[in-house]
Protein backbone atom coordinates (compact mmCIF):
# COMPACT_ATOMS: atom_id res chain seq x y z
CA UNK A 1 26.03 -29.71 -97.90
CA UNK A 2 22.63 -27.96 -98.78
CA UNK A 3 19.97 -30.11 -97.42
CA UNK A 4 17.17 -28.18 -98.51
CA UNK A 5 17.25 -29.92 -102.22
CA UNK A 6 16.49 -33.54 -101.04
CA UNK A 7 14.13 -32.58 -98.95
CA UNK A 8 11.81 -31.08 -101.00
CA UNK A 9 12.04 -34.10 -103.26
CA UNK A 10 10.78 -36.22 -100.42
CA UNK A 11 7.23 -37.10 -100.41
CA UNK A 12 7.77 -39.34 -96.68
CA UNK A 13 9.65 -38.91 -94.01
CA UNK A 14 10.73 -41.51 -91.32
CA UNK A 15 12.75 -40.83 -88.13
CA UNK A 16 14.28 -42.55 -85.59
CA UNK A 17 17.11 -41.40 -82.88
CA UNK A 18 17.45 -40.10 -79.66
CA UNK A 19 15.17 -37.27 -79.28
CA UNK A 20 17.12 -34.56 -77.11
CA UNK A 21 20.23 -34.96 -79.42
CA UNK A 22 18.26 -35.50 -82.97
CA UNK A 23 16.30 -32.00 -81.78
CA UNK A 24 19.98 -30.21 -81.11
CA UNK A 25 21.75 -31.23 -83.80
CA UNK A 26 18.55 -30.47 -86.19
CA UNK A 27 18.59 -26.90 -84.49
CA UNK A 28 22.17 -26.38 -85.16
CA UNK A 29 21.59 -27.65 -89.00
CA UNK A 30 18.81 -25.52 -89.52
CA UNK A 31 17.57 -29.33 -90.29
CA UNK A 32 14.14 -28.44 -88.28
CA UNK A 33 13.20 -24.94 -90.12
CA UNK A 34 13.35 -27.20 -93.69
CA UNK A 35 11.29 -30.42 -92.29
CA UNK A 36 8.88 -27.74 -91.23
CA UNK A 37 8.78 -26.51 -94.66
CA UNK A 38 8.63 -29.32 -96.10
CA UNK A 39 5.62 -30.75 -93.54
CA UNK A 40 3.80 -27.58 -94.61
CA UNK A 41 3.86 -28.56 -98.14
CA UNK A 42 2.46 -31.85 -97.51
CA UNK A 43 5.34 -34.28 -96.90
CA UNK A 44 3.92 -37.20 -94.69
CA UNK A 45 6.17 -37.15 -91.89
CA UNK A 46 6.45 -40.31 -89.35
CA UNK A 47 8.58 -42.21 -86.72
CA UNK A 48 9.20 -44.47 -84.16
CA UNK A 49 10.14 -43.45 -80.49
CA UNK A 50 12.32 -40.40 -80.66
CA UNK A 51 10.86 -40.10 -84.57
CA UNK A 52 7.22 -39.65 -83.42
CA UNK A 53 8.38 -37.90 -80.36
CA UNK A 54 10.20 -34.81 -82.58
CA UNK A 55 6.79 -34.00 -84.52
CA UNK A 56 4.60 -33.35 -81.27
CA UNK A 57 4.70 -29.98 -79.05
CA UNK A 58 6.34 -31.97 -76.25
CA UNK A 59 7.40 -35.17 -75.50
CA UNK A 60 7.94 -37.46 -72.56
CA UNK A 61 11.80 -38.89 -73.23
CA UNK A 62 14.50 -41.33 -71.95
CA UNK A 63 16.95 -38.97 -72.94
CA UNK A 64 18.59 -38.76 -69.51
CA UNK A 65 20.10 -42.31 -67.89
CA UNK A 66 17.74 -42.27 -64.67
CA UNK A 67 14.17 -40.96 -65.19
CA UNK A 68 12.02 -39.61 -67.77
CA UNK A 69 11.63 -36.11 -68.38
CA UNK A 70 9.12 -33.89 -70.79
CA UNK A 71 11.34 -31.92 -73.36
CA UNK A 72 9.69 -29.33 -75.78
CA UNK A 73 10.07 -30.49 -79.39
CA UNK A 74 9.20 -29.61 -82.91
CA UNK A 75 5.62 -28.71 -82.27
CA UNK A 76 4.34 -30.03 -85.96
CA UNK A 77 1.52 -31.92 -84.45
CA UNK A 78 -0.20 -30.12 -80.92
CA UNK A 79 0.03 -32.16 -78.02
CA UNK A 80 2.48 -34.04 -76.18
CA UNK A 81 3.23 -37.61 -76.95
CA UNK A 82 4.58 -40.82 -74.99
CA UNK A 83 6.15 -43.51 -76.89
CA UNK A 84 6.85 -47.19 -75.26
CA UNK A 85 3.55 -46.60 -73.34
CA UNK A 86 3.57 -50.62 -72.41
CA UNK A 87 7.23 -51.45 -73.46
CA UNK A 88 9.50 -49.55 -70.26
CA UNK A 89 7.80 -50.06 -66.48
CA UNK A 90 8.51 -46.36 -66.08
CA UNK A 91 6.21 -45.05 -68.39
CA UNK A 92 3.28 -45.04 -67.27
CA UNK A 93 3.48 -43.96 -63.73
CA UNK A 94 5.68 -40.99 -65.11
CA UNK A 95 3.15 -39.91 -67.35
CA UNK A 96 0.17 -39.85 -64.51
CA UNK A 97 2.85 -37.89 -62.77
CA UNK A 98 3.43 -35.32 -65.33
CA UNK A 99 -0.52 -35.30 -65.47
CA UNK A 100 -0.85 -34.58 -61.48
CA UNK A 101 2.21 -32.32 -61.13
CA UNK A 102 0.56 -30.24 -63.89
CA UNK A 103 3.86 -30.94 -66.20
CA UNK A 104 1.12 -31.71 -69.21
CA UNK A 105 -2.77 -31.65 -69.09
CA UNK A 106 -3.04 -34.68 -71.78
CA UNK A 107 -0.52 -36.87 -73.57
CA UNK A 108 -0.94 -39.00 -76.65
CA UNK A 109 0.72 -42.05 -75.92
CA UNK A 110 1.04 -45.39 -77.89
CA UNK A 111 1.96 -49.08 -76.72
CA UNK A 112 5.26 -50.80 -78.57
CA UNK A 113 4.33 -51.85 -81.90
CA UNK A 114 1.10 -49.29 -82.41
CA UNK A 115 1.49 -45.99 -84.22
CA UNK A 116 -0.80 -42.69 -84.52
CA UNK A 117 -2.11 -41.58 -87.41
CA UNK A 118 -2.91 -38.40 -87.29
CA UNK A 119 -4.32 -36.06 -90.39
CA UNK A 120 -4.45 -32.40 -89.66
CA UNK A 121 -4.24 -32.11 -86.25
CA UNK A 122 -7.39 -33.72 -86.27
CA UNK A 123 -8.39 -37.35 -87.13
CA UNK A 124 -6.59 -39.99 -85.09
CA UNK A 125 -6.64 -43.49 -85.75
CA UNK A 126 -4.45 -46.20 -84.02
CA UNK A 127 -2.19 -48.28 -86.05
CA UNK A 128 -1.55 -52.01 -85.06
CA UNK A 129 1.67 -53.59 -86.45
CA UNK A 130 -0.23 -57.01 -85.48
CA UNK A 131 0.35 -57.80 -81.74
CA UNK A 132 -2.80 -56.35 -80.41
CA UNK A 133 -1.35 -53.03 -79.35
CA UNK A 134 -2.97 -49.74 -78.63
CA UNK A 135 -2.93 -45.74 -79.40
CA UNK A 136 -4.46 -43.65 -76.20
CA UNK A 137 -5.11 -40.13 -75.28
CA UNK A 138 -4.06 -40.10 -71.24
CA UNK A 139 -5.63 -37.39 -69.24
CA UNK A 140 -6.51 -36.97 -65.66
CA UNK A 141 -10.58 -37.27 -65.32
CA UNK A 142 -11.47 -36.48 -60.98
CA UNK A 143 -8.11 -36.92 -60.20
CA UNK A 144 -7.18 -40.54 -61.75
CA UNK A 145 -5.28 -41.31 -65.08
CA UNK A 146 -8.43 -41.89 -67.87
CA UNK A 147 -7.04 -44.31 -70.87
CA UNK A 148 -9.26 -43.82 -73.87
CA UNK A 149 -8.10 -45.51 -76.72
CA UNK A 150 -8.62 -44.40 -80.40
CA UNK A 151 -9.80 -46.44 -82.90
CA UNK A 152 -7.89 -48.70 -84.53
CA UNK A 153 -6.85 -50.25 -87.70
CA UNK A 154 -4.21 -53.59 -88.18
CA UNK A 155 -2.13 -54.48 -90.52
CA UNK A 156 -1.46 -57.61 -89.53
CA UNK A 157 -1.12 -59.85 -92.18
């Protein structure tokens, strides 16, 4: 089936799946050369977990049963991203230790129920689905894990 026609129809795209197999199977489909496409001529594309992950350079994932790993992925969006930043005990220490092994130099990550807005690889703004949850860029400032969160907006009704 051609899947280049309903694509460009789209005007919004939202993902969600594992990340390791979404990215192969997209690969094999020639699925990732049309989102790119279709990114490029302004489709808004978003995500949750593996759905945000894809979009990002590289992405810390719980694609493999016992520990986290940092997988390269479509590379719409620069940077690397971490998903379930509050949600999974694992994530956070893994992340400082991609930081201090030298795995990543920075990584976007955002808590269960927040989202990143981002605009042309340049404004960021923190989206909370209403439980008080947080967007951060993590980085390693003198050798300890620096949290800065970005501003945010709630929808919380």
């Amino acid at each position: 089936r051609d899947l280049h026609y309903p694509l460009r129809r789209q005007r919004q795209m939202c993902i969600r799946d594992s990340t390791k197999s979404m990215l192969a199977v997209w690969k094999d489909w020639g699925l990732d050369n049309l989102l790119k496409k279709a990114y490029e001529a302004g489709v808004v594309m978003s995500g949750v977990s593996a759905g945000a992950n894809c979009w990002f350079e590289r992405a810390v994932v719980d694609s493999w049963e016992d520990e986290l790993k940092v997988i390269d992925c479509m590379g719409f969006v620069k940077g690397n991203f971490c998903p379930h930043y509050d949600e999974e005990p694992q994530r956070r220490p893994s992340v400082k230790s991609f930081l201090e092994e030298d795995i990543i130099n920075a990584c976007y990550a955002s808590e269960g129920n927040a989202a990143l807005h981002i605009k042309d690889n340049n404004d960021y703004l923190s989206v909370d689905f209403g439980k008080q949850k947080q967007s951060y860029l993590v980085s390693l400032v003198q050798g300890k894990v620096s949290e800065v969160a970005f501003e945010s907006v709630s929808l919380e009704a």
